[in-house]
PDBML (XML) file of the C-alpha atoms, coordinates in Angstrom:
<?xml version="1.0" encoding="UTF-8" ?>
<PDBx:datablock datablockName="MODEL"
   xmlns:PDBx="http://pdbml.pdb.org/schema/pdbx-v50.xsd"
   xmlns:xsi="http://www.w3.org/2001/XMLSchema-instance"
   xsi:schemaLocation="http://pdbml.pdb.org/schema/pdbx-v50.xsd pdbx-v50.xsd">
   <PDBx:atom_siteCategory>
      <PDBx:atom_site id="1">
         <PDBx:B_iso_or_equiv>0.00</PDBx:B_iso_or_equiv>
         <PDBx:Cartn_x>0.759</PDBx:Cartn_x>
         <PDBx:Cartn_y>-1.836</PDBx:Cartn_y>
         <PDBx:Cartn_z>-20.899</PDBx:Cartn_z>
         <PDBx:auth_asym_id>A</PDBx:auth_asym_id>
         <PDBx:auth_atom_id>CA</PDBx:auth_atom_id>
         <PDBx:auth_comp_id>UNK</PDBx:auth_comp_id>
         <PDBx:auth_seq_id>1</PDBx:auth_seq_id>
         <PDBx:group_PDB>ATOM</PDBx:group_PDB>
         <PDBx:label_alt_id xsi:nil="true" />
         <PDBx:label_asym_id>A</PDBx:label_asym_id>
         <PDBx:label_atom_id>CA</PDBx:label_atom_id>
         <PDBx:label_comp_id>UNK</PDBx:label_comp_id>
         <PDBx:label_entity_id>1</PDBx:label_entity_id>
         <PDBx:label_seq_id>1</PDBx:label_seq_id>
         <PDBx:occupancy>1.00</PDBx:occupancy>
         <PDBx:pdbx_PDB_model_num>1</PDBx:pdbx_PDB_model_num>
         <PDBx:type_symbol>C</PDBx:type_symbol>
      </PDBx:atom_site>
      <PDBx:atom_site id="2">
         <PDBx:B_iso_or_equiv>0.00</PDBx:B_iso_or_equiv>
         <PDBx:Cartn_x>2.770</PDBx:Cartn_x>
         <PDBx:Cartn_y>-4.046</PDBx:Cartn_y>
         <PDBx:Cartn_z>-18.586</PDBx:Cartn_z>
         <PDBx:auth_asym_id>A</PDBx:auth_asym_id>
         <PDBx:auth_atom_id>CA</PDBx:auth_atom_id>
         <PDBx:auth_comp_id>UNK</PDBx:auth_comp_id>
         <PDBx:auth_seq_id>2</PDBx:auth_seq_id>
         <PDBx:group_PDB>ATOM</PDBx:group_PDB>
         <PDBx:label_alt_id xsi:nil="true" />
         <PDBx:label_asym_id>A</PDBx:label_asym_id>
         <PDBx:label_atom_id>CA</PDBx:label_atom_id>
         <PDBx:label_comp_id>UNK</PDBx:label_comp_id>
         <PDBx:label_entity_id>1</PDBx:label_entity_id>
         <PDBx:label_seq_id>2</PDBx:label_seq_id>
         <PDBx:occupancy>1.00</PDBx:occupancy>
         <PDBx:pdbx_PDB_model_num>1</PDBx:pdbx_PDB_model_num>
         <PDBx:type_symbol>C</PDBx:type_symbol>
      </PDBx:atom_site>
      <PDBx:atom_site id="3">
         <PDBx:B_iso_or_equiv>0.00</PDBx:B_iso_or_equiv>
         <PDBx:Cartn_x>2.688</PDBx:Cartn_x>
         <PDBx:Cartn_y>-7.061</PDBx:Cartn_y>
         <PDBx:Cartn_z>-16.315</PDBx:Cartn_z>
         <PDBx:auth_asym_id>A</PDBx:auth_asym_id>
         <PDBx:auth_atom_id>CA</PDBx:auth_atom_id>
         <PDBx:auth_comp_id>UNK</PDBx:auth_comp_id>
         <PDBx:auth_seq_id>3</PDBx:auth_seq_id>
         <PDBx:group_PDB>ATOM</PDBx:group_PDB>
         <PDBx:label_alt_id xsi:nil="true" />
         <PDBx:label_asym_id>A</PDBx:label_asym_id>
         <PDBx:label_atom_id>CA</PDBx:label_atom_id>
         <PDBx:label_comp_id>UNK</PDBx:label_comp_id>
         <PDBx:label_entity_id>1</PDBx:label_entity_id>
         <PDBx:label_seq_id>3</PDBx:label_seq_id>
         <PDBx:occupancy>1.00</PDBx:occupancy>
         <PDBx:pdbx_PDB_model_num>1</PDBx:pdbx_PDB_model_num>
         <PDBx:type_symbol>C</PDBx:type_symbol>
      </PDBx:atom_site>
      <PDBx:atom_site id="4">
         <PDBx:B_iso_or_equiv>0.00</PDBx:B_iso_or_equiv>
         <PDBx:Cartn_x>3.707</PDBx:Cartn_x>
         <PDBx:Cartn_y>-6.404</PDBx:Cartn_y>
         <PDBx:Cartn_z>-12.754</PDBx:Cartn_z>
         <PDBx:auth_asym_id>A</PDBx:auth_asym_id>
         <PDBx:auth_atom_id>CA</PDBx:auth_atom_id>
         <PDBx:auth_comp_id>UNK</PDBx:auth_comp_id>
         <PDBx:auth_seq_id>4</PDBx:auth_seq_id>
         <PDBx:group_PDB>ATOM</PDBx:group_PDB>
         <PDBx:label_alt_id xsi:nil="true" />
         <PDBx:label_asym_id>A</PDBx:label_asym_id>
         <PDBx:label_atom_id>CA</PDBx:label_atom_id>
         <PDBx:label_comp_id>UNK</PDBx:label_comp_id>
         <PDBx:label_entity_id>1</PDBx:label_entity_id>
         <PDBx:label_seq_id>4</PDBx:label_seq_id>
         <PDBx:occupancy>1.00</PDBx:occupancy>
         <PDBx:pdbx_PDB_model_num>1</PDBx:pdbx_PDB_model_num>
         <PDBx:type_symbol>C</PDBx:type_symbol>
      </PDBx:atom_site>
      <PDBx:atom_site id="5">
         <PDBx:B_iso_or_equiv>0.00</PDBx:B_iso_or_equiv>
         <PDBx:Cartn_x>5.041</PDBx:Cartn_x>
         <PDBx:Cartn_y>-8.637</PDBx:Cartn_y>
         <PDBx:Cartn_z>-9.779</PDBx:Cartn_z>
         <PDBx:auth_asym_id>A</PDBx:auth_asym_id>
         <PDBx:auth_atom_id>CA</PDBx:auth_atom_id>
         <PDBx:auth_comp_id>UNK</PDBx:auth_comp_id>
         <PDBx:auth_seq_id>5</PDBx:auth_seq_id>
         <PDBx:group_PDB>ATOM</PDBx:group_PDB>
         <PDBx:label_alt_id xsi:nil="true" />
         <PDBx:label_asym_id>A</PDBx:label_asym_id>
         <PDBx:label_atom_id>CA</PDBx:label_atom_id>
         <PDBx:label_comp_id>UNK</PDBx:label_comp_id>
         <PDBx:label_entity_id>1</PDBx:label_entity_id>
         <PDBx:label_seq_id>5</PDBx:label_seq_id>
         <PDBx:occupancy>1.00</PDBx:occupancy>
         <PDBx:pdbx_PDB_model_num>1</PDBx:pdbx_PDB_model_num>
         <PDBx:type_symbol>C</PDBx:type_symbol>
      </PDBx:atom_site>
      <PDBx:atom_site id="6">
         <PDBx:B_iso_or_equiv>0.00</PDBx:B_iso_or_equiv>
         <PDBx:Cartn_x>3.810</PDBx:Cartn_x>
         <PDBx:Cartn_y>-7.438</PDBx:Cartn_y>
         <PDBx:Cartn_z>-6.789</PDBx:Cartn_z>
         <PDBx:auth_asym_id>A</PDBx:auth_asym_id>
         <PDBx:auth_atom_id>CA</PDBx:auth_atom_id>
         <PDBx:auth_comp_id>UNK</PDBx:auth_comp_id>
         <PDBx:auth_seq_id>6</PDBx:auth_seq_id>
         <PDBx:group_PDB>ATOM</PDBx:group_PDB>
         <PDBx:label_alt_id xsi:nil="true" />
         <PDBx:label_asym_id>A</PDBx:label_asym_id>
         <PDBx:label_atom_id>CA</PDBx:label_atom_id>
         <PDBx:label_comp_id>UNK</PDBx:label_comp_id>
         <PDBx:label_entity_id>1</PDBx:label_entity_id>
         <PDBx:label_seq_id>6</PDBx:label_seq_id>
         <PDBx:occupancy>1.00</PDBx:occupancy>
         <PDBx:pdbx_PDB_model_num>1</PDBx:pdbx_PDB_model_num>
         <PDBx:type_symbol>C</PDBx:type_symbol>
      </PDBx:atom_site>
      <PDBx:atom_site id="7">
         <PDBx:B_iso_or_equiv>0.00</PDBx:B_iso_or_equiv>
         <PDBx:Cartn_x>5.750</PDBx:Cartn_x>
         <PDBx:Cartn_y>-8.729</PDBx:Cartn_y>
         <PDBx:Cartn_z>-3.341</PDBx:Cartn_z>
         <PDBx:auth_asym_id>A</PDBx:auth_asym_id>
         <PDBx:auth_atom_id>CA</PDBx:auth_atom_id>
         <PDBx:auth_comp_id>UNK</PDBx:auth_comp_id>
         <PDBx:auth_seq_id>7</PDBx:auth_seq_id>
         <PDBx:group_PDB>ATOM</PDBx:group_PDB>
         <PDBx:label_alt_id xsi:nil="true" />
         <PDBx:label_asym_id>A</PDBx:label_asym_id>
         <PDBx:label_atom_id>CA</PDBx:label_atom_id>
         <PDBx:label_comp_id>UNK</PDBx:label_comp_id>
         <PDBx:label_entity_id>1</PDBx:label_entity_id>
         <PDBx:label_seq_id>7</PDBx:label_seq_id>
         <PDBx:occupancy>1.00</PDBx:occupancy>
         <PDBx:pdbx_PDB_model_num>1</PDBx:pdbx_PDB_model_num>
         <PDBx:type_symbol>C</PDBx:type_symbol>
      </PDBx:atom_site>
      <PDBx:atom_site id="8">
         <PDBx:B_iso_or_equiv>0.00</PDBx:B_iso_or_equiv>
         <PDBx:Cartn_x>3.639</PDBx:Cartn_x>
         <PDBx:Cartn_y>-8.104</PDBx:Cartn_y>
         <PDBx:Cartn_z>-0.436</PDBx:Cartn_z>
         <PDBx:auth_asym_id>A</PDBx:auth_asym_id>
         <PDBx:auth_atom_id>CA</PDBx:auth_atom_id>
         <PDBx:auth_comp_id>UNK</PDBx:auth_comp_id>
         <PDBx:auth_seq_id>8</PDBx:auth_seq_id>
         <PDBx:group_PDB>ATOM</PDBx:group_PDB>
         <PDBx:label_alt_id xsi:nil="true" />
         <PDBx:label_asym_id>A</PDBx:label_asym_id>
         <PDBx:label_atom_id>CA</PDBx:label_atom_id>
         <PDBx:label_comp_id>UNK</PDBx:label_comp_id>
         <PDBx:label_entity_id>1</PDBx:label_entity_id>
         <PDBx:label_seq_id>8</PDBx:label_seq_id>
         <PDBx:occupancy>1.00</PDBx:occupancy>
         <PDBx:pdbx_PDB_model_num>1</PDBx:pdbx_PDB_model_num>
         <PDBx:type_symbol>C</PDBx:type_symbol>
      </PDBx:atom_site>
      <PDBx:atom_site id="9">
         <PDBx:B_iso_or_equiv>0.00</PDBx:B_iso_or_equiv>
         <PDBx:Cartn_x>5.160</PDBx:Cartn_x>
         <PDBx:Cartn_y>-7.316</PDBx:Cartn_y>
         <PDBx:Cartn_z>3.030</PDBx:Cartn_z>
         <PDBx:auth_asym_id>A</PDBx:auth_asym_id>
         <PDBx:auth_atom_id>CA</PDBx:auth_atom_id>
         <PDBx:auth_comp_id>UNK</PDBx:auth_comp_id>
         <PDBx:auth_seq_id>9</PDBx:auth_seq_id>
         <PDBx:group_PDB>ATOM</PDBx:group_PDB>
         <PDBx:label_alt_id xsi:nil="true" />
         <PDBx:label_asym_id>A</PDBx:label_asym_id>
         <PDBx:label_atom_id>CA</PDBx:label_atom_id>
         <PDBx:label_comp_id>UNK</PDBx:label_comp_id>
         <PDBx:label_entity_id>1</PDBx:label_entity_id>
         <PDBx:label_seq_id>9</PDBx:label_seq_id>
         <PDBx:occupancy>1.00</PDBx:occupancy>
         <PDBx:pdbx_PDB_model_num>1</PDBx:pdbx_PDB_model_num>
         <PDBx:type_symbol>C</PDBx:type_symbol>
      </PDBx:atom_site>
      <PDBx:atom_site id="10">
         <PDBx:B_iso_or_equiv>0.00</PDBx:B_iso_or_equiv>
         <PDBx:Cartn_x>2.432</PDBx:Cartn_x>
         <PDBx:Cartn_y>-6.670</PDBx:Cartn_y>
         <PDBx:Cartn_z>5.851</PDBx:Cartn_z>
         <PDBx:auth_asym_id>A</PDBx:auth_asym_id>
         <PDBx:auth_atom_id>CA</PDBx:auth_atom_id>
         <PDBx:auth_comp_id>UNK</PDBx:auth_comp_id>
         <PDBx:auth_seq_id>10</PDBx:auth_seq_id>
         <PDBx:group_PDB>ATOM</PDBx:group_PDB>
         <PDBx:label_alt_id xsi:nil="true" />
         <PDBx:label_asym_id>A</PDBx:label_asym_id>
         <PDBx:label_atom_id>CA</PDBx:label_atom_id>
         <PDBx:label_comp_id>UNK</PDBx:label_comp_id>
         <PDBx:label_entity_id>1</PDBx:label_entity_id>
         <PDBx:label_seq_id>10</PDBx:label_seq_id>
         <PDBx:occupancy>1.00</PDBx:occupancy>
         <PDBx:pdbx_PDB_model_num>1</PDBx:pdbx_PDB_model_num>
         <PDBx:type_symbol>C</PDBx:type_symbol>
      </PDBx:atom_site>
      <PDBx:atom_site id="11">
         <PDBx:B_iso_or_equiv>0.00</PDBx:B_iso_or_equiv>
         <PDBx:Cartn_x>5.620</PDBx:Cartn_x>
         <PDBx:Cartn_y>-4.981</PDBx:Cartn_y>
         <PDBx:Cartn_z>8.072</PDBx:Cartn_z>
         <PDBx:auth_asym_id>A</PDBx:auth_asym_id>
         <PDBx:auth_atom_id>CA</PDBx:auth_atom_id>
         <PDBx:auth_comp_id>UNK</PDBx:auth_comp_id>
         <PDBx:auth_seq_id>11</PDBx:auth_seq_id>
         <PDBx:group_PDB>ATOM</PDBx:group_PDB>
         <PDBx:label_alt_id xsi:nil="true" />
         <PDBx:label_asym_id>A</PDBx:label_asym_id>
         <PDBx:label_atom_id>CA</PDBx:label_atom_id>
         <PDBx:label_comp_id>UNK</PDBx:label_comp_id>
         <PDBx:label_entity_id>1</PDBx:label_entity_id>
         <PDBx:label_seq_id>11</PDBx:label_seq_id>
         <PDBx:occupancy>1.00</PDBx:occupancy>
         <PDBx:pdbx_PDB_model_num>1</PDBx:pdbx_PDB_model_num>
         <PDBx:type_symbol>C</PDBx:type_symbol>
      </PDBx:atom_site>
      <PDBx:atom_site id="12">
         <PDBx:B_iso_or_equiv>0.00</PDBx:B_iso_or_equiv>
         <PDBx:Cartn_x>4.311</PDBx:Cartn_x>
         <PDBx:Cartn_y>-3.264</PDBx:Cartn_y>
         <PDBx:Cartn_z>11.395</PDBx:Cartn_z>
         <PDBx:auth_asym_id>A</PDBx:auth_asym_id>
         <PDBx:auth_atom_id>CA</PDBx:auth_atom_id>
         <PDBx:auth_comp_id>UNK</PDBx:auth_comp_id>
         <PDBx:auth_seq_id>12</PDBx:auth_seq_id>
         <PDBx:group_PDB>ATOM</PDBx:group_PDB>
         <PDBx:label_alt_id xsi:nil="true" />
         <PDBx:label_asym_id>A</PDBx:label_asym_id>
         <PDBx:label_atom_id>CA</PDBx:label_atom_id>
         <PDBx:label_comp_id>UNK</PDBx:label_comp_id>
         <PDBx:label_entity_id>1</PDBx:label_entity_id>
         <PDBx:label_seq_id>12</PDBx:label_seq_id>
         <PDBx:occupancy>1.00</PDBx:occupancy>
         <PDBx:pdbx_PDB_model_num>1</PDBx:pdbx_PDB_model_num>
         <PDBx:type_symbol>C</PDBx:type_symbol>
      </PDBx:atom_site>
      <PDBx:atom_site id="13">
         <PDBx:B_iso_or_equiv>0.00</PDBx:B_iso_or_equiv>
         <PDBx:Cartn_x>6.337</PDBx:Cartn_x>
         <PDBx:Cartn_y>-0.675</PDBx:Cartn_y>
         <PDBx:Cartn_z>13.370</PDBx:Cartn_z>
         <PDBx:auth_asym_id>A</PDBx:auth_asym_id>
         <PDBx:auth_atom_id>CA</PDBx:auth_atom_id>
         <PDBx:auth_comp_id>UNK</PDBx:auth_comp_id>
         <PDBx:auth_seq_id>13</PDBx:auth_seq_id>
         <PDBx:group_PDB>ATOM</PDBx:group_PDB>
         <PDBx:label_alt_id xsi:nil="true" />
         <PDBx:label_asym_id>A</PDBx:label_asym_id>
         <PDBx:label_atom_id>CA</PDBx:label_atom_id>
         <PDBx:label_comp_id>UNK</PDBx:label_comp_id>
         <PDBx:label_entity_id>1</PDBx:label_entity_id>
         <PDBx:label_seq_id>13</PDBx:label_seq_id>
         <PDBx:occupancy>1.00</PDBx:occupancy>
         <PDBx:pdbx_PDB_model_num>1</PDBx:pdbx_PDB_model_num>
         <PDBx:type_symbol>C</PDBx:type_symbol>
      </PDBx:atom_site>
      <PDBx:atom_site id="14">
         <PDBx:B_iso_or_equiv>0.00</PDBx:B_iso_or_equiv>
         <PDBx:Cartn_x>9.087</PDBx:Cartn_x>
         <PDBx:Cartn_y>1.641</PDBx:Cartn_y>
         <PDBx:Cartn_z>11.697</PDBx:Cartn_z>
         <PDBx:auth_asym_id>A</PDBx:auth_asym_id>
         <PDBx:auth_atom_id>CA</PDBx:auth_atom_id>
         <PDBx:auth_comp_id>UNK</PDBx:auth_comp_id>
         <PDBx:auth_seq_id>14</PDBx:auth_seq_id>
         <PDBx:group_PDB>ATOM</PDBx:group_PDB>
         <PDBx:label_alt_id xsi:nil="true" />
         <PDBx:label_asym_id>A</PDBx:label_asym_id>
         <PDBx:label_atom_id>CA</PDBx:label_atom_id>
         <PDBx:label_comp_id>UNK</PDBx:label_comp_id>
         <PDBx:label_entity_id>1</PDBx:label_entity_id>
         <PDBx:label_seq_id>14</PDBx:label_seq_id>
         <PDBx:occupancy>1.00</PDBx:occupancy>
         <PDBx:pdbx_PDB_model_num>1</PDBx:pdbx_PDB_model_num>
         <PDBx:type_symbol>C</PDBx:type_symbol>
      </PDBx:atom_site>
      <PDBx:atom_site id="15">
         <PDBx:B_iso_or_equiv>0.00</PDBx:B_iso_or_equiv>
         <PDBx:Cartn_x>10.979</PDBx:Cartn_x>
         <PDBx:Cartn_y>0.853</PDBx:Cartn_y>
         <PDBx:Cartn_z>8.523</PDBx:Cartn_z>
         <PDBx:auth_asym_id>A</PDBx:auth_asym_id>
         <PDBx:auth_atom_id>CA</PDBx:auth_atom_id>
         <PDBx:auth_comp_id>UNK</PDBx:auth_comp_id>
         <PDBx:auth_seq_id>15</PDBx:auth_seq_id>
         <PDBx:group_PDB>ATOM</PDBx:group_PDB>
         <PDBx:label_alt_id xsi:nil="true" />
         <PDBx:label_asym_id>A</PDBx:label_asym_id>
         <PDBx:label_atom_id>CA</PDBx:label_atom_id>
         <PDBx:label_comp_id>UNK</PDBx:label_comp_id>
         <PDBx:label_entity_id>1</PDBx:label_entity_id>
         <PDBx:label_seq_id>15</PDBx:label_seq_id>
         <PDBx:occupancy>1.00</PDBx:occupancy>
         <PDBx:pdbx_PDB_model_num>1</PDBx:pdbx_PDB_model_num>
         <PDBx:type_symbol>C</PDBx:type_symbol>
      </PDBx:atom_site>
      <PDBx:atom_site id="16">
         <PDBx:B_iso_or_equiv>0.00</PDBx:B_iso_or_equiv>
         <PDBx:Cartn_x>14.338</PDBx:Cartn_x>
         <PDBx:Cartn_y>2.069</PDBx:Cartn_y>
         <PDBx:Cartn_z>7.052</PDBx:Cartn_z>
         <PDBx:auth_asym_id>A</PDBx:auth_asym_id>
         <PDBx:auth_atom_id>CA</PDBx:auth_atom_id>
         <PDBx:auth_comp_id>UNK</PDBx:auth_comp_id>
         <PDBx:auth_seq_id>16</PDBx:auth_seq_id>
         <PDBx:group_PDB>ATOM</PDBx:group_PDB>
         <PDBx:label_alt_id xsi:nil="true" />
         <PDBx:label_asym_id>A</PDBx:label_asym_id>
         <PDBx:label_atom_id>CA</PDBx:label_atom_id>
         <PDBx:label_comp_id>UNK</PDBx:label_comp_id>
         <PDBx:label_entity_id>1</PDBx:label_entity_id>
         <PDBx:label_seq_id>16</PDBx:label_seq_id>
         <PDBx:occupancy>1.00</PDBx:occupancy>
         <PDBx:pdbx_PDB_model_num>1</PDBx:pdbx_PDB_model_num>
         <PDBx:type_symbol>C</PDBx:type_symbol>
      </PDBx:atom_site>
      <PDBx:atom_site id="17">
         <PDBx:B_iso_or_equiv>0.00</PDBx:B_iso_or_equiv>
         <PDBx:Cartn_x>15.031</PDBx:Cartn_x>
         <PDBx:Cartn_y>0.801</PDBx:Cartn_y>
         <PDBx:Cartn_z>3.844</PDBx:Cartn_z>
         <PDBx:auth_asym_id>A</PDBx:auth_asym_id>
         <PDBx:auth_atom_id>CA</PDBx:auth_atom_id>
         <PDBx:auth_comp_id>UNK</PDBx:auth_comp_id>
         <PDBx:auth_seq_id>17</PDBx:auth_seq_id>
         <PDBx:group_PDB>ATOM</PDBx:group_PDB>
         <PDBx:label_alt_id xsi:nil="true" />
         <PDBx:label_asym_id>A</PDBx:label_asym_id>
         <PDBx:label_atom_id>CA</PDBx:label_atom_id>
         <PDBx:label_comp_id>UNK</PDBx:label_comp_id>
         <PDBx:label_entity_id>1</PDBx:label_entity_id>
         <PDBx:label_seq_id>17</PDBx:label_seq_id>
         <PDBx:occupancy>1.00</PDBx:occupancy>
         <PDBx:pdbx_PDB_model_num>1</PDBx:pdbx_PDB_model_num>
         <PDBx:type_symbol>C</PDBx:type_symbol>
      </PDBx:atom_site>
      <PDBx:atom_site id="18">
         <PDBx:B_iso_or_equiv>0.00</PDBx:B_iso_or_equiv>
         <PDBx:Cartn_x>18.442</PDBx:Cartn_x>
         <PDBx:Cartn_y>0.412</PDBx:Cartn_y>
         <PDBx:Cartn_z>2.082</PDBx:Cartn_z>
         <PDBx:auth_asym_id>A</PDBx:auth_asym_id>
         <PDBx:auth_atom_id>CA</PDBx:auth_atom_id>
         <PDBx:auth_comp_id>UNK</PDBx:auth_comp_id>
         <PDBx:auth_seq_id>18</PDBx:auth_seq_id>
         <PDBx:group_PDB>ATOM</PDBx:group_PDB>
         <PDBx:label_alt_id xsi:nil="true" />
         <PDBx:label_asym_id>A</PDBx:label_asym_id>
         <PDBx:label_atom_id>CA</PDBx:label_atom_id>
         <PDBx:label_comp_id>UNK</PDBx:label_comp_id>
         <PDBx:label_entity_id>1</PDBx:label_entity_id>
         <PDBx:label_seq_id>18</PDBx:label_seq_id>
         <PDBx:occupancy>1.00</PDBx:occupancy>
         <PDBx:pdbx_PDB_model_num>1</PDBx:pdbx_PDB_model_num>
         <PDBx:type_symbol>C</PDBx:type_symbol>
      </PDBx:atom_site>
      <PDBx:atom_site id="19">
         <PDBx:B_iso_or_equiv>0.00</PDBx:B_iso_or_equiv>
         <PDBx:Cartn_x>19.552</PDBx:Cartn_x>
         <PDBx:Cartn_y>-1.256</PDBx:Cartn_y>
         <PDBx:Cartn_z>-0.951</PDBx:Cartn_z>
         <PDBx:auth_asym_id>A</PDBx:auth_asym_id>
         <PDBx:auth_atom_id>CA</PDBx:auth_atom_id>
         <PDBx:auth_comp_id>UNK</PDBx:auth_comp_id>
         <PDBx:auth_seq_id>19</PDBx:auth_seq_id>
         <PDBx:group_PDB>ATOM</PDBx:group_PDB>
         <PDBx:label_alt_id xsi:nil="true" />
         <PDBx:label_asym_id>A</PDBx:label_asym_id>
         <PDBx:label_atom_id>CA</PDBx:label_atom_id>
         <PDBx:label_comp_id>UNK</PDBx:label_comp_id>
         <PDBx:label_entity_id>1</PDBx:label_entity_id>
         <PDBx:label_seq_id>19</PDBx:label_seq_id>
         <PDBx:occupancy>1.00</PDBx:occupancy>
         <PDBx:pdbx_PDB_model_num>1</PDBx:pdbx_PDB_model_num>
         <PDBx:type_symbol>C</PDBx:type_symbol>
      </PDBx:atom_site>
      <PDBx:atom_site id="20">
         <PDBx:B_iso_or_equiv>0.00</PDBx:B_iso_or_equiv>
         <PDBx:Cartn_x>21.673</PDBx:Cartn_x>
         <PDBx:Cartn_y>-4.030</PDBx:Cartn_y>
         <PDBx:Cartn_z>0.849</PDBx:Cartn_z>
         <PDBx:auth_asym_id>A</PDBx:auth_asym_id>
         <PDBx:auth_atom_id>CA</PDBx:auth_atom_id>
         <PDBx:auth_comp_id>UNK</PDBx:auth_comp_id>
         <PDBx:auth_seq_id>20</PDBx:auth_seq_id>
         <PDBx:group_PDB>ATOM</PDBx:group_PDB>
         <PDBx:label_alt_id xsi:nil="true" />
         <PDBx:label_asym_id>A</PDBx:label_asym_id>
         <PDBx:label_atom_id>CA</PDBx:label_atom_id>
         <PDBx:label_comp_id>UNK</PDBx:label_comp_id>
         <PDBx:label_entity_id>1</PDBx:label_entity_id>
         <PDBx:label_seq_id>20</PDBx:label_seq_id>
         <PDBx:occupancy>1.00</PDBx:occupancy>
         <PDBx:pdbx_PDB_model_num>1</PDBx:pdbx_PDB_model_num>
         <PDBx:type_symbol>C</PDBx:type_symbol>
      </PDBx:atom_site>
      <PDBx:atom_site id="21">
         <PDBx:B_iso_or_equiv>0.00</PDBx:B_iso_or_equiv>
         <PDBx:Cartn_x>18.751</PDBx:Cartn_x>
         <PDBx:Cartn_y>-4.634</PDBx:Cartn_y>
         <PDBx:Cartn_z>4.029</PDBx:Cartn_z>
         <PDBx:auth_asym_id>A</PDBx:auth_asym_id>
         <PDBx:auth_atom_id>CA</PDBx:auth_atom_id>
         <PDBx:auth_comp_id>UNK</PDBx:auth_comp_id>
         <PDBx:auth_seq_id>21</PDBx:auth_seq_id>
         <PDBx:group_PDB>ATOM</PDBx:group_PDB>
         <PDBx:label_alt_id xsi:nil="true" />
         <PDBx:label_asym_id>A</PDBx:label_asym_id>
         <PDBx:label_atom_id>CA</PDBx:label_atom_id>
         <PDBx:label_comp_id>UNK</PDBx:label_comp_id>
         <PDBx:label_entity_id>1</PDBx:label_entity_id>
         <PDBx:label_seq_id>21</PDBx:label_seq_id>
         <PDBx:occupancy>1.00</PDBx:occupancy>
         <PDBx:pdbx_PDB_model_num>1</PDBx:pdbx_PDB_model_num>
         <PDBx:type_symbol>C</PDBx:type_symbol>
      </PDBx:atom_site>
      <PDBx:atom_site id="22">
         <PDBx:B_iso_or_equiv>0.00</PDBx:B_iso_or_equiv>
         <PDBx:Cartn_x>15.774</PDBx:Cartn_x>
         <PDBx:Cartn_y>-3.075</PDBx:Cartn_y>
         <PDBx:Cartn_z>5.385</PDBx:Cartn_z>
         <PDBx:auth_asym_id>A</PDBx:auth_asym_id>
         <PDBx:auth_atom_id>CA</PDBx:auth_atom_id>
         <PDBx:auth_comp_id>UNK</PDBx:auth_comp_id>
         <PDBx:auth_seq_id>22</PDBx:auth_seq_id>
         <PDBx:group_PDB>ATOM</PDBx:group_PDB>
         <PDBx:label_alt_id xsi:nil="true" />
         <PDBx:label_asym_id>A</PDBx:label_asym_id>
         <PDBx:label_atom_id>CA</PDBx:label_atom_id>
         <PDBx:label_comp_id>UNK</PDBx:label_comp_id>
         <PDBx:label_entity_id>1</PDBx:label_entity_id>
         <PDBx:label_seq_id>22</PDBx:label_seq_id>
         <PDBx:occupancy>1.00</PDBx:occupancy>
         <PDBx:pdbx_PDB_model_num>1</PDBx:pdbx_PDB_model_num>
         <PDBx:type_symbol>C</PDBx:type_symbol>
      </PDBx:atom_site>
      <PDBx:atom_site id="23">
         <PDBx:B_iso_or_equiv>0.00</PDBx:B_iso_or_equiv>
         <PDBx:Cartn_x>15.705</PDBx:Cartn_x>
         <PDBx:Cartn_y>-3.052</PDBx:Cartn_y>
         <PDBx:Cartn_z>9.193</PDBx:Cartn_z>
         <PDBx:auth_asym_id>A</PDBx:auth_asym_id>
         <PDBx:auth_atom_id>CA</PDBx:auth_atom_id>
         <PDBx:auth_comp_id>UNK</PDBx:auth_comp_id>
         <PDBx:auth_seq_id>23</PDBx:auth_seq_id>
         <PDBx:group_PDB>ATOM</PDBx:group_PDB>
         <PDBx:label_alt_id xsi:nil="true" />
         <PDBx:label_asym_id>A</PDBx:label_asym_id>
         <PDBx:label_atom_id>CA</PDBx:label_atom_id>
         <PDBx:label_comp_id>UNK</PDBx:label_comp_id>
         <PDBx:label_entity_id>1</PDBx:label_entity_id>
         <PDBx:label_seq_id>23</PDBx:label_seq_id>
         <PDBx:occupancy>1.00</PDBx:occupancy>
         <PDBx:pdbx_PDB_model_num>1</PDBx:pdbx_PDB_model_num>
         <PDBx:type_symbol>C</PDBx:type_symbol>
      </PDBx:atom_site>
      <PDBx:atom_site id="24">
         <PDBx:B_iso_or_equiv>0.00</PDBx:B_iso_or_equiv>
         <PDBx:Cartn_x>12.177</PDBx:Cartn_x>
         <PDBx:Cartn_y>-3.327</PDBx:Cartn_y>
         <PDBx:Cartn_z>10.704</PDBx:Cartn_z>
         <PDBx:auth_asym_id>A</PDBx:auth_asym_id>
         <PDBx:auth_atom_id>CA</PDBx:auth_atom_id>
         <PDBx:auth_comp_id>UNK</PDBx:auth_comp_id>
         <PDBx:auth_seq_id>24</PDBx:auth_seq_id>
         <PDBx:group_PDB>ATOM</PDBx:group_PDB>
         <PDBx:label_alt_id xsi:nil="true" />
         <PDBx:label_asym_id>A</PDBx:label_asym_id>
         <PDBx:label_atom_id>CA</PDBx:label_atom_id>
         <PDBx:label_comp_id>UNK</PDBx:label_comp_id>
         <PDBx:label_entity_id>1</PDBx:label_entity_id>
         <PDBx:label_seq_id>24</PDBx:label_seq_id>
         <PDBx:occupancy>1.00</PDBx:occupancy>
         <PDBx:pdbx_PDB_model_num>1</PDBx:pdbx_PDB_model_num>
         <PDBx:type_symbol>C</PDBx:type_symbol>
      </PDBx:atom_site>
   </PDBx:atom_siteCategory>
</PDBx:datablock>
């Protein structure tokens, strides 16, 4: 039904995500 690109990020420890950054 649909082709999808998959990014991959093996982040350790605490993530906050936003839509400008993402602070690990």
């Amino acid at each position: 039904h649909a082709i999808y690109a998959i990014e991959n990020k093996d982040y350790r420890g605490r993530i906050e995500a936003y839509n400008d950054a993402w602070f690990c």
